[in-house]
Protein backbone atom coordinates (compact mmCIF):
# COMPACT_ATOMS: atom_id res chain seq x y z
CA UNK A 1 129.55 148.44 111.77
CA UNK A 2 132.14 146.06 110.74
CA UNK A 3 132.62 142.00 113.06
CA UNK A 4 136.12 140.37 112.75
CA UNK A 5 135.70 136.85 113.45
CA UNK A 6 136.95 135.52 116.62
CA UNK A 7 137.85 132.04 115.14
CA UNK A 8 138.45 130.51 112.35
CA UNK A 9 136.59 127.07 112.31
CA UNK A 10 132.92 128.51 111.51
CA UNK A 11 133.58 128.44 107.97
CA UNK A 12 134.62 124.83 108.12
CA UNK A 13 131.26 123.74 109.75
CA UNK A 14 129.63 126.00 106.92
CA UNK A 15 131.59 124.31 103.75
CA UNK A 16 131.05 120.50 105.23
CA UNK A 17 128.05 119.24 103.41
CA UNK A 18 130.02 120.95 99.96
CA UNK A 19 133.61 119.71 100.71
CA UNK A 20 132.22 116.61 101.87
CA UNK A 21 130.35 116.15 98.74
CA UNK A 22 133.24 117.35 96.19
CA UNK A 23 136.08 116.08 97.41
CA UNK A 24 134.09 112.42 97.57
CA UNK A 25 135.18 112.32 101.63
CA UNK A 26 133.95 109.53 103.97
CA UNK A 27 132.89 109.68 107.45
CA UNK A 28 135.47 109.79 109.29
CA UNK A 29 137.67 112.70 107.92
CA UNK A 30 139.04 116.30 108.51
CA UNK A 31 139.20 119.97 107.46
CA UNK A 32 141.74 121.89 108.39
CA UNK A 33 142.73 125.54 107.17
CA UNK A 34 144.75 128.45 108.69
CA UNK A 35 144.09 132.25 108.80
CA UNK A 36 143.83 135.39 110.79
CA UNK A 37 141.68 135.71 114.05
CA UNK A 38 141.04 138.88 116.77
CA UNK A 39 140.20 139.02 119.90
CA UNK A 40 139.35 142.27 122.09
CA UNK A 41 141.87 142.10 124.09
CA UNK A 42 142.20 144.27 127.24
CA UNK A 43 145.79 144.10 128.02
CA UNK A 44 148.25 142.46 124.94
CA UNK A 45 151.11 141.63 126.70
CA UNK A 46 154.38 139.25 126.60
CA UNK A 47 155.77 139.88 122.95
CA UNK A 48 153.64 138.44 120.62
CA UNK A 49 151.60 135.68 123.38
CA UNK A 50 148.52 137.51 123.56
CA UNK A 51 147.41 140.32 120.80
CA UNK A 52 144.43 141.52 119.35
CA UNK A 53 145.33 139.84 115.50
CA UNK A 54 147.01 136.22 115.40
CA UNK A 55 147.21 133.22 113.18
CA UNK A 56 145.23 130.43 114.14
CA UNK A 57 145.62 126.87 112.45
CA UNK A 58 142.36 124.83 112.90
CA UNK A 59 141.31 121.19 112.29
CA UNK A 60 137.72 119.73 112.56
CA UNK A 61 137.66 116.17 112.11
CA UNK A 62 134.52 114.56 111.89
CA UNK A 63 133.72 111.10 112.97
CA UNK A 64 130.74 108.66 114.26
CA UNK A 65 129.46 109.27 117.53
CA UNK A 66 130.53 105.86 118.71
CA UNK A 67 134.25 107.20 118.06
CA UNK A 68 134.61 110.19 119.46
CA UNK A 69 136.39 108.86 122.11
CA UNK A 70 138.97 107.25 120.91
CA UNK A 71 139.62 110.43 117.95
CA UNK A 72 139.60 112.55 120.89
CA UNK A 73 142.57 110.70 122.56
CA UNK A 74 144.15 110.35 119.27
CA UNK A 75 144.56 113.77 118.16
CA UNK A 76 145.31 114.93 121.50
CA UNK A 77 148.56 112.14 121.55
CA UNK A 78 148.93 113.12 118.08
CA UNK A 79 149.06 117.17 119.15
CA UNK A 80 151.29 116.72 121.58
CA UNK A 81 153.40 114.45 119.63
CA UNK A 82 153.81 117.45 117.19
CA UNK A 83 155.10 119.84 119.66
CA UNK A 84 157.87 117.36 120.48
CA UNK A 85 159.18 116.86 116.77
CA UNK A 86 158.99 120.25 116.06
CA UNK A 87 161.69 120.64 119.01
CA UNK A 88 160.11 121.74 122.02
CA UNK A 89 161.84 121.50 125.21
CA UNK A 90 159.37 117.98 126.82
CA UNK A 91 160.48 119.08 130.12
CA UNK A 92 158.77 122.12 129.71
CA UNK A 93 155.80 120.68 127.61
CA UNK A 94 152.53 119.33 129.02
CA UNK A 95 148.74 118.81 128.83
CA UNK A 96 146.44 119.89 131.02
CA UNK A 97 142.46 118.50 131.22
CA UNK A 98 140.35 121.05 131.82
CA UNK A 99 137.92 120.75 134.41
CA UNK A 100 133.91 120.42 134.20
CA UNK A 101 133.58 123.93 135.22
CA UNK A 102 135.88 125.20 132.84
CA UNK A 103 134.27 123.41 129.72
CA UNK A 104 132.09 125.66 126.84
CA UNK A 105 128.76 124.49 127.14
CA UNK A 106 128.84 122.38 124.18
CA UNK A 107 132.11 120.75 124.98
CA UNK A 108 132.60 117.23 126.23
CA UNK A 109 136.34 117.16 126.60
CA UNK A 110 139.24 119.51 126.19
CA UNK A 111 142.88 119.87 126.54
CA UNK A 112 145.30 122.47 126.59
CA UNK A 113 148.98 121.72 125.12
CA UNK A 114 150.78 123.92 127.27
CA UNK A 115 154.28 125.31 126.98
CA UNK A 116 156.61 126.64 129.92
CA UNK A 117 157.49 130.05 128.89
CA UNK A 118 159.69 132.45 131.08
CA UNK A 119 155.91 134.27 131.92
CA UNK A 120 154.66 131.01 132.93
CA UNK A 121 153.19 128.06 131.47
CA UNK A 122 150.36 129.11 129.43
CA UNK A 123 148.31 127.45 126.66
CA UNK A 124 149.94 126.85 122.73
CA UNK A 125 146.82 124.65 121.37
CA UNK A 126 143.70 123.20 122.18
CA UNK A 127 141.88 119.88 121.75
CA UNK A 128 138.15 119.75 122.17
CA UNK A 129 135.80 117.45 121.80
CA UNK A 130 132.82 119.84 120.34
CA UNK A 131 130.27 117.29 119.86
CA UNK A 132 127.78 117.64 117.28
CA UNK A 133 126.97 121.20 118.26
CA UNK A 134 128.24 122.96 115.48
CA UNK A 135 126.52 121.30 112.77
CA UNK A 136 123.25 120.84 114.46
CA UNK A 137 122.93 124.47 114.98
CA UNK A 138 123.92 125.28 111.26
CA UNK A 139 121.01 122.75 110.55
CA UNK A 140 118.66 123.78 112.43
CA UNK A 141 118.94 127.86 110.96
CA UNK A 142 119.57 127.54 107.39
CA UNK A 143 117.25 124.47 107.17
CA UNK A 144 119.75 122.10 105.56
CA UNK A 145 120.47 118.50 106.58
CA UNK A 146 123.94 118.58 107.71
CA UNK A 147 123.90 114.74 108.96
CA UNK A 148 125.62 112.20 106.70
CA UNK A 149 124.32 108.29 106.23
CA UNK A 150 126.52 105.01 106.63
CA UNK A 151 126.65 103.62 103.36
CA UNK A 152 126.48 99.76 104.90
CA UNK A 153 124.31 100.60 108.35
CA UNK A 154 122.28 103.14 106.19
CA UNK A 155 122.06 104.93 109.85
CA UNK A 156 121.65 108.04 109.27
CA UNK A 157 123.82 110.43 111.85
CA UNK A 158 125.10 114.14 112.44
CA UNK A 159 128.55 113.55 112.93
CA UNK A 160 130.53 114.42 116.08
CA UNK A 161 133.72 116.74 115.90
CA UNK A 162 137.55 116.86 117.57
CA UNK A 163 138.50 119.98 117.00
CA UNK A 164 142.39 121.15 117.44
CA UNK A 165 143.46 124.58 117.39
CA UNK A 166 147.04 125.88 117.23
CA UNK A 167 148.04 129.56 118.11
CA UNK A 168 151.15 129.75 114.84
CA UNK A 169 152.50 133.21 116.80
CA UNK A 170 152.70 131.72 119.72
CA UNK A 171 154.14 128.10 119.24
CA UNK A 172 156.48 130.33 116.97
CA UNK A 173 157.35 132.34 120.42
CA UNK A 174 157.67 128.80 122.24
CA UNK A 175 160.34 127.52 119.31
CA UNK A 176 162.05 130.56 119.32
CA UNK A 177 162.49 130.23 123.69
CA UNK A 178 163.05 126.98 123.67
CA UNK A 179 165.79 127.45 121.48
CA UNK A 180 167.45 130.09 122.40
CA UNK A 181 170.63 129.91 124.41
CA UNK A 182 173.98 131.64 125.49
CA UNK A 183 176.82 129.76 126.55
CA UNK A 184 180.46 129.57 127.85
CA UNK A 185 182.74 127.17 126.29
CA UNK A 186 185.61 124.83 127.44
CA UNK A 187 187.87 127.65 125.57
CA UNK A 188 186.61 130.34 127.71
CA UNK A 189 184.66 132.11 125.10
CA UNK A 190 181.00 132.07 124.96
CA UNK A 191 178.82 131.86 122.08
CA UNK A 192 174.91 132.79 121.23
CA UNK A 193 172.92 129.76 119.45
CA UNK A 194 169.37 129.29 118.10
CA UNK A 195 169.12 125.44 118.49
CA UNK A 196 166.07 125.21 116.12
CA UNK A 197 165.19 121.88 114.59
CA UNK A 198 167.07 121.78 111.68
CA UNK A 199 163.93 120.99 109.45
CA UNK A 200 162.00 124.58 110.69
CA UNK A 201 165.73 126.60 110.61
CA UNK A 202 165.08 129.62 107.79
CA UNK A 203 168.74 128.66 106.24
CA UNK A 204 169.85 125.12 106.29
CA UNK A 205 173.52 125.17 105.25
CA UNK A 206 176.02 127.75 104.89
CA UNK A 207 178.99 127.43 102.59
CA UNK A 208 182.11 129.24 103.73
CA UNK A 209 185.43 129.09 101.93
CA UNK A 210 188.42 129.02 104.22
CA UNK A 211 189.43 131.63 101.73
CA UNK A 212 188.39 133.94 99.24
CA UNK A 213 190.65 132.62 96.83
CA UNK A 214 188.40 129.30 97.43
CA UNK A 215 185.56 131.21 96.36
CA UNK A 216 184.42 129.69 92.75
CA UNK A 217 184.61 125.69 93.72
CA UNK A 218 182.69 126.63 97.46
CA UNK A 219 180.02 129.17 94.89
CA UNK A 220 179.63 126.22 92.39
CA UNK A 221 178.78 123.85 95.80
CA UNK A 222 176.79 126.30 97.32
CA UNK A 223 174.45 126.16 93.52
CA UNK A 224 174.50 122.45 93.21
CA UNK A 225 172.73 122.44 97.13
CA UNK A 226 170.21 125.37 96.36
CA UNK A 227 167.64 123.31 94.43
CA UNK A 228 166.93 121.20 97.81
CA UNK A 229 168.32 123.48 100.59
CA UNK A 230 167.89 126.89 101.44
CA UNK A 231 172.09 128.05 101.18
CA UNK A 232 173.65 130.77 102.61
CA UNK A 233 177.13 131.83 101.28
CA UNK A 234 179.50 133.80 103.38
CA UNK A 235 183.23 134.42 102.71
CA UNK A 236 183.67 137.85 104.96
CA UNK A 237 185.82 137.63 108.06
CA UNK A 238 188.09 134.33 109.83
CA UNK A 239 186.00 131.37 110.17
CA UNK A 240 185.51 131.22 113.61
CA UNK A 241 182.94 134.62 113.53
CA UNK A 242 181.60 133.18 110.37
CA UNK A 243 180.73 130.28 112.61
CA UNK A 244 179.21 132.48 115.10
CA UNK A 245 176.99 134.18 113.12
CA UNK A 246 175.10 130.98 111.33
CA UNK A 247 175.23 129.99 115.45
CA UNK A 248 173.63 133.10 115.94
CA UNK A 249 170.98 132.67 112.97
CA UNK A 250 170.48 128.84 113.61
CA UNK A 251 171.88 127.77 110.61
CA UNK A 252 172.40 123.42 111.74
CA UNK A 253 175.19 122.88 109.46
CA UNK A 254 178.12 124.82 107.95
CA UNK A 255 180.31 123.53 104.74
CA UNK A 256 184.00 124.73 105.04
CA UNK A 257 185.77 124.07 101.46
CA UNK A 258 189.80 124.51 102.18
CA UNK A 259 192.90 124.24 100.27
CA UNK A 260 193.11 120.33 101.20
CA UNK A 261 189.37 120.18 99.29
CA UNK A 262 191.31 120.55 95.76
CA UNK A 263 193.32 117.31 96.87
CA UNK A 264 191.14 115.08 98.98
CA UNK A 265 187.50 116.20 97.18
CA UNK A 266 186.25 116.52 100.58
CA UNK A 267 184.90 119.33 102.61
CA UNK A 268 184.33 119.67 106.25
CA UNK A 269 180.93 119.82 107.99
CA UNK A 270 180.40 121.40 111.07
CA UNK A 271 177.24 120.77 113.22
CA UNK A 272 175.78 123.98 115.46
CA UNK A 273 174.86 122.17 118.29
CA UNK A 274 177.80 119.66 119.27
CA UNK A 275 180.38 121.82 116.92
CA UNK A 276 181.53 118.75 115.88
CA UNK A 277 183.44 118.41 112.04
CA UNK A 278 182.90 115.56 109.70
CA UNK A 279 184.85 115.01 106.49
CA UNK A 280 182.80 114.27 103.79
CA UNK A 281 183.10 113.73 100.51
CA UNK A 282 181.74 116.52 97.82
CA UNK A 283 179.48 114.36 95.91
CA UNK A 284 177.85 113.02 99.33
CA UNK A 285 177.14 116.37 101.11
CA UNK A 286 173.97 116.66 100.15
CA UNK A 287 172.49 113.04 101.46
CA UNK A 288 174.28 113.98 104.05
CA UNK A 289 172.07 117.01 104.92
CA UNK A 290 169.32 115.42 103.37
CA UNK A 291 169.09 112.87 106.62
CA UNK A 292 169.46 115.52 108.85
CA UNK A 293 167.39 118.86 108.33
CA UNK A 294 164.36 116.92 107.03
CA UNK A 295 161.65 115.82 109.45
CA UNK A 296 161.36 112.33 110.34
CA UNK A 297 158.73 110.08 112.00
């Protein structure tokens, strides 16, 4: 008989003492690691929300019982903050406290991050305030002292834990619907775009000569960007379904080198979500990105 582990933060509580110990850490301070947990689920349903296999991305930070409170509030403003600057939708972003009756039975506090999808609003990550719980138990069956000592109180405590635990498939579902969108423009066309925050978009930039006989200068740009940005090159049909497609893909920004780029040195920048064009110098487009498709807090 084979058990696949329903989470993945019992290895954390296991490792403490030794990655406490080895990496010289001080009380108060956090684990974190990612991996694959399953679930017997009775009914997988909405795409890739609920399933038998998923990522989870845990964190157990560890801190004096006299601060649990305030870590707890922390990392749940912290959490939240997250799902913002990754680009979720805030109007369709919330927490929600769950009540007494709803708590594990070693739980003080928890909170769901919750995301509106088109199934409902439904639960992306957790915060929980687990208490000492897992470490005492470890303690008390394998007969080690998991409790750590205050180097200037010389109190001698087991510490208390804020846990936070992300679902990656679905926060990846939540990116990919908040993003999403079709819409009809002032022209009469329409167009499909993948408004993802430029910083998690798979290509960053794509270089597209106004013509193939543009094709070495806009290559040689396209190589000079590649050490920092992920490029995408495209010279195949007009410009306008070149557009399209990096709208289509989520690509933020598009280059356009033209026949006025041999004169002026300059290339135009196009941005997916406003379709606005910028002139811009060759030696400055990539600062230019740089500002942009980066994350900044």
């Amino acid at each position: 008989m084979a058990y696949l582990r329903p989470e993945t933060c019992q290895p954390i509580f296991n490792d403490f003492k030794r990655v406490r110990e080895a990496a010289r850490q001080k009380i108060p301070f956090g684990i974190a690691q990612i991996g694959k947990a399953f679930r017997n689920e009775i009914n997988p349903r909405n795409f890739t929300f609920r399933s038998r296999e998923f990522e989870q991305a845990e964190m157990e930070f560890f801190c004096h019982p006299s601060e649990r409170d305030r870590w707890f509030e922390h990392w749940r403003d912290e959490r939240l903050r997250f799902h913002e600057d990754i680009g979720l939708d805030t109007a369709n972003l919330r927490t929600r406290a769950h009540a007494e009756d709803e708590l594990a039975h070693y739980c003080k506090a928890a909170v769901d991050v919750e995301y509106r999808f088109p199934f409902g609003w439904q639960e992306i990550e957790g915060i929980h305030d687990r208490g000492d719980w897992d470490l005492s138990r470890h303690a008390e069956f394998s007969g080690k002292d998991l409790g750590v000592t205050d180097p200037e109180t010389k109190q001698h405590f087991v510490p208390m834990v804020i846990e936070t635990s992300v679902g990656i498939d679905r926060t990846c579902l939540a990116v990919l619907v908040s993003a999403y969108a079709e819409e009809d423009l002032p022209d009469g066309e329409s167009r499909t775009v993948l408004r993802l925050h430029p910083a998690l978009a798979p290509v960053k930039v794509a270089l597209l000569p106004l013509s193939k006989k543009l094709a070495e200068p806009t290559r040689a740009l396209a190589a000079s960007l590649r050490h920092r940005f992920n490029v995408f090159y495209d010279d195949a049909g007009n410009i306008g379904r070149r557009y399209r497609r990096q709208d289509e893909a989520g690509t933020p920004y598009c280059v356009t080198y033209d026949f006025d780029s041999e004169d002026d040195g300059k290339v135009t920048v196009r941005d997916r979500d406003s379709m606005t064009q910028d002139r811009i110098p060759i030696g400055e487009v990539e600062s230019y990105l740089a500002g942009r498709v980066e994350f900044a807090r």
